[in-house]
PDB file of N, CA and C in Angstrom:
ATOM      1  N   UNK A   1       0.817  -1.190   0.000  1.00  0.00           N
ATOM      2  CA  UNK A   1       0.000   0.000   0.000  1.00  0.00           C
ATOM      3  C   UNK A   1       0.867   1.263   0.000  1.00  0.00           C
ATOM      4  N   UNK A   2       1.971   0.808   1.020  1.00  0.00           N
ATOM      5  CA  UNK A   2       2.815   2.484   0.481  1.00  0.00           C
ATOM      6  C   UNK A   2       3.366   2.925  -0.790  1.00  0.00           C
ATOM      7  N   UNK A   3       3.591   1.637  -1.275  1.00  0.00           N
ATOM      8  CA  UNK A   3       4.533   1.841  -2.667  1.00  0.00           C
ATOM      9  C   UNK A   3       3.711   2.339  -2.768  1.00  0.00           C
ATOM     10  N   UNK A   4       2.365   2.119  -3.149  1.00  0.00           N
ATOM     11  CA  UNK A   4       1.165   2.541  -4.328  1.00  0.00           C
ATOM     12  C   UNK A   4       1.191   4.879  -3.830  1.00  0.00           C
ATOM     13  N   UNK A   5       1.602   4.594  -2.846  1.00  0.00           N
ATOM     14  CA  UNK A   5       1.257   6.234  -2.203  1.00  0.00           C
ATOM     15  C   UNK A   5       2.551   6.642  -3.134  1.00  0.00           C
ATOM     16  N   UNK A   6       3.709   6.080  -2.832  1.00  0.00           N
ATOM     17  CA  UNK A   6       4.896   6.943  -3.004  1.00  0.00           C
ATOM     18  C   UNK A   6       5.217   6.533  -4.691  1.00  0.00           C
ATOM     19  N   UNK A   7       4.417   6.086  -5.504  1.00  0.00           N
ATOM     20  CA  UNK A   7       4.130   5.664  -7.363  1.00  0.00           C
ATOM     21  C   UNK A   7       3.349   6.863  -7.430  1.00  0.00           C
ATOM     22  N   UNK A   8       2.103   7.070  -6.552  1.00  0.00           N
ATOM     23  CA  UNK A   8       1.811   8.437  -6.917  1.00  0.00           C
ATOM     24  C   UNK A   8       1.869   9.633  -6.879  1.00  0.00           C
ATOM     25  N   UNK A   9       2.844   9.689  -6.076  1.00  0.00           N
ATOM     26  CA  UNK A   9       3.897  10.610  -4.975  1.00  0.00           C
ATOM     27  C   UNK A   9       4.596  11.383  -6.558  1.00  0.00           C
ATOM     28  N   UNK A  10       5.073  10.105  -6.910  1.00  0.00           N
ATOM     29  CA  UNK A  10       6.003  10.302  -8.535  1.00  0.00           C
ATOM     30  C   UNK A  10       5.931  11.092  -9.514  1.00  0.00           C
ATOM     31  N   UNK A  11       4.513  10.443  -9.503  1.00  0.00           N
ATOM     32  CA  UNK A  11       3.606  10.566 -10.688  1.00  0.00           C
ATOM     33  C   UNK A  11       2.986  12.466 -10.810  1.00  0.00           C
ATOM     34  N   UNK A  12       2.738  12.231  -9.450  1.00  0.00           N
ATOM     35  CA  UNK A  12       2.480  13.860  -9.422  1.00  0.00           C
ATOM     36  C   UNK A  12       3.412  14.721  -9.731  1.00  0.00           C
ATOM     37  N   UNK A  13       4.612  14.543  -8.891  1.00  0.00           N
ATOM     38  CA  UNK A  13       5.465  15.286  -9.137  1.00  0.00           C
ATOM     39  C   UNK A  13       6.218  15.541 -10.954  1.00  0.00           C
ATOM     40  N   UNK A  14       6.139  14.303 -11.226  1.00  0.00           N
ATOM     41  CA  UNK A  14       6.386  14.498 -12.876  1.00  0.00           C
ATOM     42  C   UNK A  14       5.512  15.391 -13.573  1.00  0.00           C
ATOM     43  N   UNK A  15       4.147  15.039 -13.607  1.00  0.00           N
ATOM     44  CA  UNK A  15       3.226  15.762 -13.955  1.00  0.00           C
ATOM     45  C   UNK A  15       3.668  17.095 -14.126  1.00  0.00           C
ATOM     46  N   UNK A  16       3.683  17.340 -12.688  1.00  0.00           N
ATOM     47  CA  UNK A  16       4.139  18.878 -12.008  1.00  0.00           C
ATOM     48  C   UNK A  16       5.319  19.430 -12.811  1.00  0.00           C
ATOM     49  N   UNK A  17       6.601  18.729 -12.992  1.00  0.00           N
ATOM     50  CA  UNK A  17       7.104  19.184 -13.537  1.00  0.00           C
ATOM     51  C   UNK A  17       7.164  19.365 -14.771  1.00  0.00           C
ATOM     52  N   UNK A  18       6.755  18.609 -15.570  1.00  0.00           N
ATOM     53  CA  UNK A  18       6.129  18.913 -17.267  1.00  0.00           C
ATOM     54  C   UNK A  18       5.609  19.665 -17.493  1.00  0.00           C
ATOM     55  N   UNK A  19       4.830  20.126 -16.657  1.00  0.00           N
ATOM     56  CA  UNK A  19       3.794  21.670 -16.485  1.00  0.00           C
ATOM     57  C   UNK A  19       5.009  22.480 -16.536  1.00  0.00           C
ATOM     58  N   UNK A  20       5.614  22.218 -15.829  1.00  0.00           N
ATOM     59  CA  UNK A  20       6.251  23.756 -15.454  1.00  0.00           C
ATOM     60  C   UNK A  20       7.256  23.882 -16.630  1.00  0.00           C
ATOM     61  N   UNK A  21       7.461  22.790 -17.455  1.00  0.00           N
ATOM     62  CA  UNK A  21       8.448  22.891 -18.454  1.00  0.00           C
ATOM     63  C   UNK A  21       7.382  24.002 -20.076  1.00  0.00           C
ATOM     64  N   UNK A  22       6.278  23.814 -19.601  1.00  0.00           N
ATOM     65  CA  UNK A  22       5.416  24.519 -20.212  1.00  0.00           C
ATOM     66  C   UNK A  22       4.816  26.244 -19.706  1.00  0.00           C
ATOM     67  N   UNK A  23       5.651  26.193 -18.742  1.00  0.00           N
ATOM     68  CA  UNK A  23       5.456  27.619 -17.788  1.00  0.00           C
ATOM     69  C   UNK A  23       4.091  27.885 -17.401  1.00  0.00           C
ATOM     70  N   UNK A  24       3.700  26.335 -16.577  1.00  0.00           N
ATOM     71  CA  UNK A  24       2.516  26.496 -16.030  1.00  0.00           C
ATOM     72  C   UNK A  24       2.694  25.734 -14.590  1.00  0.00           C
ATOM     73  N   UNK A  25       2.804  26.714 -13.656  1.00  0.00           N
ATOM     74  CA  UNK A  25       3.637  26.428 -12.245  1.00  0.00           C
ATOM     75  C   UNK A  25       2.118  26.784 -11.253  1.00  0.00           C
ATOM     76  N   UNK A  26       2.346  25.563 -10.605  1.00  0.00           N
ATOM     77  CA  UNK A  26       1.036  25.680  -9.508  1.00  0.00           C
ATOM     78  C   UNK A  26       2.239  25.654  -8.381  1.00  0.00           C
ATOM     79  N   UNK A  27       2.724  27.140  -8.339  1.00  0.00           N
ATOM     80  CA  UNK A  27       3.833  27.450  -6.965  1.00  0.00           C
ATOM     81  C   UNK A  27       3.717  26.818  -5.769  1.00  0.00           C
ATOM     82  N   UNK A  28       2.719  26.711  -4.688  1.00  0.00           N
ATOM     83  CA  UNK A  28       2.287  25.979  -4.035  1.00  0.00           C
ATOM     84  C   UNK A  28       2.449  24.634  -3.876  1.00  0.00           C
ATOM     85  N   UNK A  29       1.781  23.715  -4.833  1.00  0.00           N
ATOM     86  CA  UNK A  29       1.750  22.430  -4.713  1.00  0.00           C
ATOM     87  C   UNK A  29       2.983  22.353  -5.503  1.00  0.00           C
ATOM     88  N   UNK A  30       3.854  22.502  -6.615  1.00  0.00           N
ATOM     89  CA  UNK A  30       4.815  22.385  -6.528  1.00  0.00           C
ATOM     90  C   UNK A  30       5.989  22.309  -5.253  1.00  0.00           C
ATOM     91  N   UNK A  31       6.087  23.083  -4.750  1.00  0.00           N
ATOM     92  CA  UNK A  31       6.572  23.309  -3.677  1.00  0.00           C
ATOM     93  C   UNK A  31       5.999  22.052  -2.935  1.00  0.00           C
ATOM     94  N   UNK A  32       5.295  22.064  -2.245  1.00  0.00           N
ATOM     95  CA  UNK A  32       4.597  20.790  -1.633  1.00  0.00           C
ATOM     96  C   UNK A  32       5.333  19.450  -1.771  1.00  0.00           C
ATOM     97  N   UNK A  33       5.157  19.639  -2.896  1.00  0.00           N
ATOM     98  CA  UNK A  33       5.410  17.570  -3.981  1.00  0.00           C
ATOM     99  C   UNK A  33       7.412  17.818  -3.790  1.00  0.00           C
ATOM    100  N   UNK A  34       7.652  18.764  -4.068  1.00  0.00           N
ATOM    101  CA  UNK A  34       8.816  18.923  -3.638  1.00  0.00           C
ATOM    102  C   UNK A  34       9.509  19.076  -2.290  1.00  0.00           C
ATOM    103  N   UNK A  35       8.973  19.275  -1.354  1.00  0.00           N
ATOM    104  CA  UNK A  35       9.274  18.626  -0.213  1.00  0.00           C
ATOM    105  C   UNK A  35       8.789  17.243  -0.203  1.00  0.00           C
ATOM    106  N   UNK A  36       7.685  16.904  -0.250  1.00  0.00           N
ATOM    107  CA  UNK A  36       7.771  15.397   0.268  1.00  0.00           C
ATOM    108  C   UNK A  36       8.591  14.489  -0.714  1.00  0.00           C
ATOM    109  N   UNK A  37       9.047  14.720  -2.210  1.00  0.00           N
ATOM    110  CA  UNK A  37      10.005  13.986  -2.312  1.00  0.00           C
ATOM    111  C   UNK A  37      11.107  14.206  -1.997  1.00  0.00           C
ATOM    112  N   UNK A  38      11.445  15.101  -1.385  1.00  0.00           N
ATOM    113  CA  UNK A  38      12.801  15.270  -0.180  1.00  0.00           C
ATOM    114  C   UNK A  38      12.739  14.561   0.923  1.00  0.00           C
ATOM    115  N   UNK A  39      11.608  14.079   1.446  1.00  0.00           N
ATOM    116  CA  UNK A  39      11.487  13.407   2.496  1.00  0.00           C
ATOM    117  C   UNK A  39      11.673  12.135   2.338  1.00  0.00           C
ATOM    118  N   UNK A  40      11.317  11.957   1.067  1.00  0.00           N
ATOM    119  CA  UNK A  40      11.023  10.414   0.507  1.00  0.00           C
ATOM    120  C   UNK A  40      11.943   9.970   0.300  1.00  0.00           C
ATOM    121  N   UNK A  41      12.859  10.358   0.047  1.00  0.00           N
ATOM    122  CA  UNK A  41      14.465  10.229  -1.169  1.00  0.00           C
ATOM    123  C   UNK A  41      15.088  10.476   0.563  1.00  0.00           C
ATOM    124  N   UNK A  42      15.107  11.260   1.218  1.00  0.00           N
ATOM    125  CA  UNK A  42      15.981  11.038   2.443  1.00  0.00           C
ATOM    126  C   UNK A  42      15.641  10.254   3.412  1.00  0.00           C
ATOM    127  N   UNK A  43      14.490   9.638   3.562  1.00  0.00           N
ATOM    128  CA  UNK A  43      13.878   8.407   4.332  1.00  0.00           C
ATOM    129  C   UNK A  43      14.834   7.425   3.885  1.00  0.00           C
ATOM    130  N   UNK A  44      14.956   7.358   2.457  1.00  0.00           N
ATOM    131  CA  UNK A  44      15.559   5.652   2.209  1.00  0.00           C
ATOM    132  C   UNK A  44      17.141   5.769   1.053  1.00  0.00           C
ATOM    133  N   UNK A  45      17.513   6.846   1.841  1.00  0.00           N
ATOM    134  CA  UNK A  45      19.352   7.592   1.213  1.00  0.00           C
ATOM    135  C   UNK A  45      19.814   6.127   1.251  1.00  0.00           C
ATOM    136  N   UNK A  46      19.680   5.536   1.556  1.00  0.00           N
ATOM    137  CA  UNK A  46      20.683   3.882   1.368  1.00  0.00           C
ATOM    138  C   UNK A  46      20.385   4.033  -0.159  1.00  0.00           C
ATOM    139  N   UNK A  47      19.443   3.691  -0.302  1.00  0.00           N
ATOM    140  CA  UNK A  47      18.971   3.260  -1.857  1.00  0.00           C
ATOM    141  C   UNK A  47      19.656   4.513  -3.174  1.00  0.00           C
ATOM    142  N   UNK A  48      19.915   3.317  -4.125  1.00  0.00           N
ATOM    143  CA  UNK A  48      20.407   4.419  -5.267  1.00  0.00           C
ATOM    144  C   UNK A  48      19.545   4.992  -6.120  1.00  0.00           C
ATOM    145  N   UNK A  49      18.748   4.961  -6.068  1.00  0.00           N
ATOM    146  CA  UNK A  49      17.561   5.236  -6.675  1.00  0.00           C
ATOM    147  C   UNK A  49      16.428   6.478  -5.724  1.00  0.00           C
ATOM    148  N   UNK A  50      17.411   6.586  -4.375  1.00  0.00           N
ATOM    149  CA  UNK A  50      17.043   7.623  -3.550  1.00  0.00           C
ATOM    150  C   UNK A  50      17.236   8.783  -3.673  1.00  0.00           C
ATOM    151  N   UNK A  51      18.679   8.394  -4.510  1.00  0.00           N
ATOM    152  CA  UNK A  51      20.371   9.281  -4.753  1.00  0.00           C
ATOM    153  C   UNK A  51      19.495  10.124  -6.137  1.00  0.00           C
ATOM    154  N   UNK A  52      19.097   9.657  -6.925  1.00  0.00           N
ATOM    155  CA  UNK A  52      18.574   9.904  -8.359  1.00  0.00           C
ATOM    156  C   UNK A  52      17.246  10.645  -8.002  1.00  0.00           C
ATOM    157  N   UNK A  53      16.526  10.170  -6.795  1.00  0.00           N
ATOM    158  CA  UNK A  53      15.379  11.604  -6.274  1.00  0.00           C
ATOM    159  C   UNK A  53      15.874  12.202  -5.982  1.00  0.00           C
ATOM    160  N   UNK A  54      17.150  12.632  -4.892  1.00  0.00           N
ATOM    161  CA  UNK A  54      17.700  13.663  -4.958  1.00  0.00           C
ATOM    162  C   UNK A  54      17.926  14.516  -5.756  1.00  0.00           C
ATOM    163  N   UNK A  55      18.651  14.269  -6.539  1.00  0.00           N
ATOM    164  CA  UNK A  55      18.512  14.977  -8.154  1.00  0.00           C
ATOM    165  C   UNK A  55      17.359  15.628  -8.703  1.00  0.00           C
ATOM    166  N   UNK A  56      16.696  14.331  -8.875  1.00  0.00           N
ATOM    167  CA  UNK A  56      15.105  15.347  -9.219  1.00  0.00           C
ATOM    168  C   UNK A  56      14.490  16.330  -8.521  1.00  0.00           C
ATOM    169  N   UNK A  57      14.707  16.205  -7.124  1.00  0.00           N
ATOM    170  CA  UNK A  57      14.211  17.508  -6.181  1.00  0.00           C
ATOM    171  C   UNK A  57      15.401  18.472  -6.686  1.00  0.00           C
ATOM    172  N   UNK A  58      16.508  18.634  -7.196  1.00  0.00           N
ATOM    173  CA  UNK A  58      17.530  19.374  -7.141  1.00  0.00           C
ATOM    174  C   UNK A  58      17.136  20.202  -8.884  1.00  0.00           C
ATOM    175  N   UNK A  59      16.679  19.344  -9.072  1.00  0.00           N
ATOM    176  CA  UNK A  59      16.040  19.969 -11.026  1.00  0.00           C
ATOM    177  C   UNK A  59      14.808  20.699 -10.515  1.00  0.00           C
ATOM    178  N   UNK A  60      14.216  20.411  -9.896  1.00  0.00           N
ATOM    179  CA  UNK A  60      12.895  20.839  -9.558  1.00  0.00           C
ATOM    180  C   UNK A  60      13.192  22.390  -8.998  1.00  0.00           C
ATOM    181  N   UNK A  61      13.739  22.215  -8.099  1.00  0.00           N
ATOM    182  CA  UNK A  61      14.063  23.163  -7.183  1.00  0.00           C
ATOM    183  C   UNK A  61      15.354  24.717  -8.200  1.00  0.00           C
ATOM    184  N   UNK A  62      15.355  24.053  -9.564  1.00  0.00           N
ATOM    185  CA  UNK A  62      15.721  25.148 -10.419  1.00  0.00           C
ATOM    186  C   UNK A  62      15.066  25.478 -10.831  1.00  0.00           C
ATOM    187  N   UNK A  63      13.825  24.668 -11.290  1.00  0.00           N
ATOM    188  CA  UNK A  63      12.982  25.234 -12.150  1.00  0.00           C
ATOM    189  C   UNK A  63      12.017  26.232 -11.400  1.00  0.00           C
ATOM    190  N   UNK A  64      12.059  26.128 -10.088  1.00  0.00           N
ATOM    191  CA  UNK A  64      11.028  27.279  -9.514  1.00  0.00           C
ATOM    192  C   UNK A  64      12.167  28.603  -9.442  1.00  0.00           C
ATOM    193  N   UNK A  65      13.178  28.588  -9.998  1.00  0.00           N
ATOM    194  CA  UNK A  65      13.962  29.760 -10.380  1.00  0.00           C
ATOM    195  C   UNK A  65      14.279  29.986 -11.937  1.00  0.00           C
ATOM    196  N   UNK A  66      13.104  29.587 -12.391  1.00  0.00           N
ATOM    197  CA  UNK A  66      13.491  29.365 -14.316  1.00  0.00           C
ATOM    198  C   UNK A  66      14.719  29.190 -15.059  1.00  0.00           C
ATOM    199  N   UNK A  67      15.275  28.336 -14.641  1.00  0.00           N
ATOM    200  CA  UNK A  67      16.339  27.307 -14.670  1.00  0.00           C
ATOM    201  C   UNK A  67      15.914  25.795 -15.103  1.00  0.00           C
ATOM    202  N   UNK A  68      15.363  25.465 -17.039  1.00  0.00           N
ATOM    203  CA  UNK A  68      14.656  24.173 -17.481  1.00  0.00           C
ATOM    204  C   UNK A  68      15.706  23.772 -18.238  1.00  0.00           C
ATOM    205  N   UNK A  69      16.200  22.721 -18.246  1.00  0.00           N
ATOM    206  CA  UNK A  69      17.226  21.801 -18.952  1.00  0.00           C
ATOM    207  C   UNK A  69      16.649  20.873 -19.557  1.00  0.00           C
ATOM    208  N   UNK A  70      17.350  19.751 -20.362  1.00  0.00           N
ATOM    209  CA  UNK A  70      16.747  18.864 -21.085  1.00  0.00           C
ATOM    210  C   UNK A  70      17.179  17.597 -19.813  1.00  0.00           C
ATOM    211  N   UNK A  71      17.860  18.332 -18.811  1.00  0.00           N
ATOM    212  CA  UNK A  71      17.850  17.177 -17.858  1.00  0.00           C
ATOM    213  C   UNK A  71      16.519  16.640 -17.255  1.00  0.00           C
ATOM    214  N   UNK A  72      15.398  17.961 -17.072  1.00  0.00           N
ATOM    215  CA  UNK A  72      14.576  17.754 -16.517  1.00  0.00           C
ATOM    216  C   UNK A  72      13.284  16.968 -17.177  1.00  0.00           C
ATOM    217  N   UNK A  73      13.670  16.677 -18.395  1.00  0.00           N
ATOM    218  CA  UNK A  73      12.803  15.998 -19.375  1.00  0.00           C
ATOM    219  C   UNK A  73      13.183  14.209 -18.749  1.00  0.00           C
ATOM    220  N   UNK A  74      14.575  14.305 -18.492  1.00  0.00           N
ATOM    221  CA  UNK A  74      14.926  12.739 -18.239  1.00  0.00           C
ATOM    222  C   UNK A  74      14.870  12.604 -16.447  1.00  0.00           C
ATOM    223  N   UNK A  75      14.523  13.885 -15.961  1.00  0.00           N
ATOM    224  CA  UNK A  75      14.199  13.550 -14.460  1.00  0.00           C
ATOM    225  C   UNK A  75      12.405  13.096 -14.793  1.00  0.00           C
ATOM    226  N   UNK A  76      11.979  13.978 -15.341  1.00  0.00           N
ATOM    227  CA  UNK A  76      10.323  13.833 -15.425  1.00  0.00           C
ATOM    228  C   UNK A  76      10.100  12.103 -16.108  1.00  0.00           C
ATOM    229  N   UNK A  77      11.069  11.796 -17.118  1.00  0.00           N
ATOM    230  CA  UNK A  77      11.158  10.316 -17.239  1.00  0.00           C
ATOM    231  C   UNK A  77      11.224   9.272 -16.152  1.00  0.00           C
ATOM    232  N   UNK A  78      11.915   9.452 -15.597  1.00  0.00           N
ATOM    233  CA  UNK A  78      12.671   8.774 -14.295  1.00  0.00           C
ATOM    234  C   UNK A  78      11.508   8.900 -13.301  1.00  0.00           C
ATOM    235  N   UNK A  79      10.661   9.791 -13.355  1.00  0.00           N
ATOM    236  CA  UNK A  79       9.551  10.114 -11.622  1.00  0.00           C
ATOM    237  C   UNK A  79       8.248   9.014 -12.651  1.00  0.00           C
ATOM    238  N   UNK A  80       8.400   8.953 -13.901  1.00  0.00           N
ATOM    239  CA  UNK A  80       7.472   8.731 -14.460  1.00  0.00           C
ATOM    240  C   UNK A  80       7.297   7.296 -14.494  1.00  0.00           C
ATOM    241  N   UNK A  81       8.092   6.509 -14.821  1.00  0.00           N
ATOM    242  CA  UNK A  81       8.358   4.914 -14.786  1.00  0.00           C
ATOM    243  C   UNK A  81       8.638   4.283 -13.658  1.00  0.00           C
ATOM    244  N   UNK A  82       9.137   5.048 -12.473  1.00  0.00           N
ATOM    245  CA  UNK A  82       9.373   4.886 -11.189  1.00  0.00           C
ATOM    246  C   UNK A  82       7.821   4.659 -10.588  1.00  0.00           C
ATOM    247  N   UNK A  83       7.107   6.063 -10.804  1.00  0.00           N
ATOM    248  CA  UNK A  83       5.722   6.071 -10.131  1.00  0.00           C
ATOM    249  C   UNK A  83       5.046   4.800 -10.952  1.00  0.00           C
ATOM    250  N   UNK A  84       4.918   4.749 -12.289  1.00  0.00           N
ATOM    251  CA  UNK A  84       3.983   3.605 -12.978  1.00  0.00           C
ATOM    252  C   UNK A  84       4.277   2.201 -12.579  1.00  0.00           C
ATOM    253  N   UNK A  85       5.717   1.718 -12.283  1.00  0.00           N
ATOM    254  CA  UNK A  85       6.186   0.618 -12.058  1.00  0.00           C
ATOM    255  C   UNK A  85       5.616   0.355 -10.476  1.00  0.00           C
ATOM    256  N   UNK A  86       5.879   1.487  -9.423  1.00  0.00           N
ATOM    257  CA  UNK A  86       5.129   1.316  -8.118  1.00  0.00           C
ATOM    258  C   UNK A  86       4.004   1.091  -7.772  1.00  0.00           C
ATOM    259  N   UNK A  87       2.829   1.723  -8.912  1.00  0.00           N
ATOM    260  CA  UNK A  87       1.614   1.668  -8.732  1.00  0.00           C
ATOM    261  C   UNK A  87       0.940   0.170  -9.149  1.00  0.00           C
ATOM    262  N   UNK A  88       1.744  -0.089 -10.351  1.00  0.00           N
ATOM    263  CA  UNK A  88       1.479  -1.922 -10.721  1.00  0.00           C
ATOM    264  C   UNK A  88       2.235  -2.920  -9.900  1.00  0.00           C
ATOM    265  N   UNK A  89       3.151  -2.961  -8.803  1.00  0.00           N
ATOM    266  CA  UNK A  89       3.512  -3.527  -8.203  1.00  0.00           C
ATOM    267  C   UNK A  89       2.772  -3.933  -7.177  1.00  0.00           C
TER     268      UNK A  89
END
């Protein structure tokens, strides 16, 4: 049952950030989804794949300073197959 929370945890946050790669920023809940995947990714820092949310909160956290790379296309990949793979698990 948690995976299924923290697949959609993902999922949002990708979302979120694809928006914003379109300069459509819900400041707020951005912010939001971006802390709790800081929480999420530092709950389970063992994992390498924790290491790689890090990152994505770290892309994220440029883009609410309009700072969009083509990295953030392959972070929004990465939150995206992460969340889908969690939610079918």
């Amino acid at each position: 049952m948690i995976s299924k929370i923290f697949g959609l945890i993902d999922l949002i946050a990708a979302v979120l950030l694809l928006l914003a790669g379109f300069d459509i920023v819900f400041t707020g809940l951005f912010v939001l989804f971006l802390l709790i995947l800081l929480g999420k990714s530092l709950i389970f820092i063992t994992s390498w794949a924790s290491w790689v949310d890090l990152v994505a909160v770290l892309m994220m956290a440029l883009v609410l300073i309009d700072i969009y790379s083509f990295l953030n296309v392959l972070v929004v990949l990465w939150l995206l197959q992460k969340g889908i793979i969690s939610l079918f698990s």
